[in-house]
C-alpha atoms as a PDB file:
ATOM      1  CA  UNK A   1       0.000   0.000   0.000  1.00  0.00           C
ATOM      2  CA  UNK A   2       1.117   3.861  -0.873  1.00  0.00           C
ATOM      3  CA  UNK A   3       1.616   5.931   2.230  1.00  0.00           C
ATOM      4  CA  UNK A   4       0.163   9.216   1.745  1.00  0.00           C
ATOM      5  CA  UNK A   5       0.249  12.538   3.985  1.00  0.00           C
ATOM      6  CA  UNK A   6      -2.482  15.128   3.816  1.00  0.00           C
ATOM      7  CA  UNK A   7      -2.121  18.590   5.318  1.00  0.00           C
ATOM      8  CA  UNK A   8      -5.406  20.210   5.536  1.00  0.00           C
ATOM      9  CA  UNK A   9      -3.903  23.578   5.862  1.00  0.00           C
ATOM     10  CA  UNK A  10      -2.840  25.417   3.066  1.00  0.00           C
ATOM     11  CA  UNK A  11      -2.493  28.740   4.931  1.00  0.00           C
ATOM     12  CA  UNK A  12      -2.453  30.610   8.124  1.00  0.00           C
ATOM     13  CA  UNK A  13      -1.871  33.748   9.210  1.00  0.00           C
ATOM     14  CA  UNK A  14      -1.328  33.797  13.245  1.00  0.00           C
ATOM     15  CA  UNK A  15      -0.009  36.862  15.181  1.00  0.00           C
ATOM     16  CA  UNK A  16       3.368  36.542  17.288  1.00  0.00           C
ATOM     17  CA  UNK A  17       2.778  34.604  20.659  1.00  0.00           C
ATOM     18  CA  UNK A  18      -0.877  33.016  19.794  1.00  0.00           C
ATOM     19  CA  UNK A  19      -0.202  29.348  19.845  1.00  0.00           C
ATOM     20  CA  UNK A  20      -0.176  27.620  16.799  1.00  0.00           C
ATOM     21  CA  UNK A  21      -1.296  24.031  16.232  1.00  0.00           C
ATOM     22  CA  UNK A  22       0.258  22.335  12.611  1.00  0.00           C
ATOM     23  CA  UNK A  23      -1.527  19.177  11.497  1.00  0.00           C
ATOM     24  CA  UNK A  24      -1.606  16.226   9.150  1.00  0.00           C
ATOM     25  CA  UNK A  25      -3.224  13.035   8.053  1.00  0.00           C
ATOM     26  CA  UNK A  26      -1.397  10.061   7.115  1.00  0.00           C
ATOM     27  CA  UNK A  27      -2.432   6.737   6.051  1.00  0.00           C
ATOM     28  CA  UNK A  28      -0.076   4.112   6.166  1.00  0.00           C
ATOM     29  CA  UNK A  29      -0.437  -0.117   6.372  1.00  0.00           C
ATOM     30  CA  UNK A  30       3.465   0.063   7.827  1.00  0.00           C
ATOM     31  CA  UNK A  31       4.434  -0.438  11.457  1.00  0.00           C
ATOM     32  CA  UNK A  32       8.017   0.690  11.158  1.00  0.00           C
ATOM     33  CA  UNK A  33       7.637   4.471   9.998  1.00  0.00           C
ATOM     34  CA  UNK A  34       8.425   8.137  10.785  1.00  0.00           C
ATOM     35  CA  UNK A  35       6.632  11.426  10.742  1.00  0.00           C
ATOM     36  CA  UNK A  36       8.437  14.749  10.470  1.00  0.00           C
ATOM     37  CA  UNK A  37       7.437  18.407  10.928  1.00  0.00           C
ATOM     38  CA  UNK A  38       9.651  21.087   8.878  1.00  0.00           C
ATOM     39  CA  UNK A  39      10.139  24.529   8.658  1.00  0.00           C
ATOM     40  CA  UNK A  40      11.068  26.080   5.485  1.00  0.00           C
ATOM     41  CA  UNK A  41      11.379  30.356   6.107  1.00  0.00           C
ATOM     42  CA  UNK A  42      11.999  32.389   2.947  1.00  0.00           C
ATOM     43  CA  UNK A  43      15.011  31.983   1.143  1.00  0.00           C
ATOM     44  CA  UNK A  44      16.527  29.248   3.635  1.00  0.00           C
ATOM     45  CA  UNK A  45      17.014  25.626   3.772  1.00  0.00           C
ATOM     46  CA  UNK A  46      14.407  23.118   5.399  1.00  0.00           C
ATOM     47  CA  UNK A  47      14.599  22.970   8.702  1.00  0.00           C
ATOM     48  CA  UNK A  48      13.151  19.764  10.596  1.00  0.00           C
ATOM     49  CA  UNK A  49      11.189  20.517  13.772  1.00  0.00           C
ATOM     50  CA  UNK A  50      10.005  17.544  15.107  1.00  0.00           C
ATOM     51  CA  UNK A  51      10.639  13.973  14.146  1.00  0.00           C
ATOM     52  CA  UNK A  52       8.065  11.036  15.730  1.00  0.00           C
ATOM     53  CA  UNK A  53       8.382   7.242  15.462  1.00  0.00           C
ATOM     54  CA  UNK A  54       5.486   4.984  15.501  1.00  0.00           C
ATOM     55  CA  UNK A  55       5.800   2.882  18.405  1.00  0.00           C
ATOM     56  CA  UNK A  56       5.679   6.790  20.287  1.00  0.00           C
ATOM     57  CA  UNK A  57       2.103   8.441  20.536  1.00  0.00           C
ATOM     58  CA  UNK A  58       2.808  11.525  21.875  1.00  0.00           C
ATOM     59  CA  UNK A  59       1.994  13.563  18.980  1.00  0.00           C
ATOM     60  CA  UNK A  60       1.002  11.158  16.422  1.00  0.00           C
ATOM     61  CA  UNK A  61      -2.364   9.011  17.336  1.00  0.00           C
ATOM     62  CA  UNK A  62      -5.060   7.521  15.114  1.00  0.00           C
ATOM     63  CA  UNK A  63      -3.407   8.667  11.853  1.00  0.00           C
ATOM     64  CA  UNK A  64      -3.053  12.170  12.816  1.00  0.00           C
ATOM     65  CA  UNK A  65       0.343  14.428  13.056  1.00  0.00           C
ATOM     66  CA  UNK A  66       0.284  17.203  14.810  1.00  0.00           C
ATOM     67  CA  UNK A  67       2.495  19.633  17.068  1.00  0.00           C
ATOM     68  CA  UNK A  68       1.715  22.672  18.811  1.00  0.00           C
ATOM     69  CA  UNK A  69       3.960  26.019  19.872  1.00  0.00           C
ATOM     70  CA  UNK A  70       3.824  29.735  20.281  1.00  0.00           C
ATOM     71  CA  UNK A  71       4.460  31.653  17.519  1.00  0.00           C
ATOM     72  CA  UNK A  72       7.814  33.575  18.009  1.00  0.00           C
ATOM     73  CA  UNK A  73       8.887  36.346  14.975  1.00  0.00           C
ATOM     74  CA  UNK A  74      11.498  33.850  13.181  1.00  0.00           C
ATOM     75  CA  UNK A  75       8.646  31.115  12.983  1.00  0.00           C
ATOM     76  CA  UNK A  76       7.530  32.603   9.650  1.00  0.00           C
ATOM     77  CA  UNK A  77       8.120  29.959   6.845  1.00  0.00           C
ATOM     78  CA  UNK A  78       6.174  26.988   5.321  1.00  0.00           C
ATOM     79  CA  UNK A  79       5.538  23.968   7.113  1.00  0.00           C
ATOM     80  CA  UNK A  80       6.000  20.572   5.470  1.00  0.00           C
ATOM     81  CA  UNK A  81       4.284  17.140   7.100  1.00  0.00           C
ATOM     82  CA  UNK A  82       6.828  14.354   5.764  1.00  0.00           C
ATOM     83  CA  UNK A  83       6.168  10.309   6.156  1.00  0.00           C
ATOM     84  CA  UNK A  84       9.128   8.184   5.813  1.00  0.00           C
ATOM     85  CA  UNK A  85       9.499   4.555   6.231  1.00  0.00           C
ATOM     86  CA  UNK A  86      11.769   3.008   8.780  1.00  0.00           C
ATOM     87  CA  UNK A  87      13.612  -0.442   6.875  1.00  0.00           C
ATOM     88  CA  UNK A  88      16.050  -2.295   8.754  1.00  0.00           C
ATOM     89  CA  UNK A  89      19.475  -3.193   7.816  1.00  0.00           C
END
């Protein structure tokens, strides 16, 4: 089966110090897998956020991503949702 990652957000415009909650959809049939949060601000490289493995629920429960902060001034960029899987060697 194809993984796939949805983010429902396209946009969002939030004012410095409201908190800010990213989010994603992903359907997988794996059990070995990780999800990723990164930051991309204007003119810069990606920058990864947050990275969460399957067996861990803290942020990631029934297919749903998501991670919440306050926005600070150098959090403007665009906000990728990545889904890799996890092979053993």
């Amino acid at each position: 089966m194809a993984q796939t990652v949805t983010q429902s957000q396209p946009e969002m415009s939030v004012q410095e110090a409201e908190t800010v909650t990213l989010s994603c959809t992903y359907d997988t049939s794996e059990s070995n897998y990780y999800l990723f949060w990164y930051k991309q601000p204007p003119s810069r490289q990606m920058i990864l956020v947050i990275r969460q493995e399957a067996y861990k629920q803290q942020n990631a429960t029934e297919n749903r991503f998501s991670v919440n902060f306050q926005k600070a001034l150098g959090d403007t960029a665009m906000y990728f949702c990545a889904f890799m899987k996890h092979t053993m060697r």
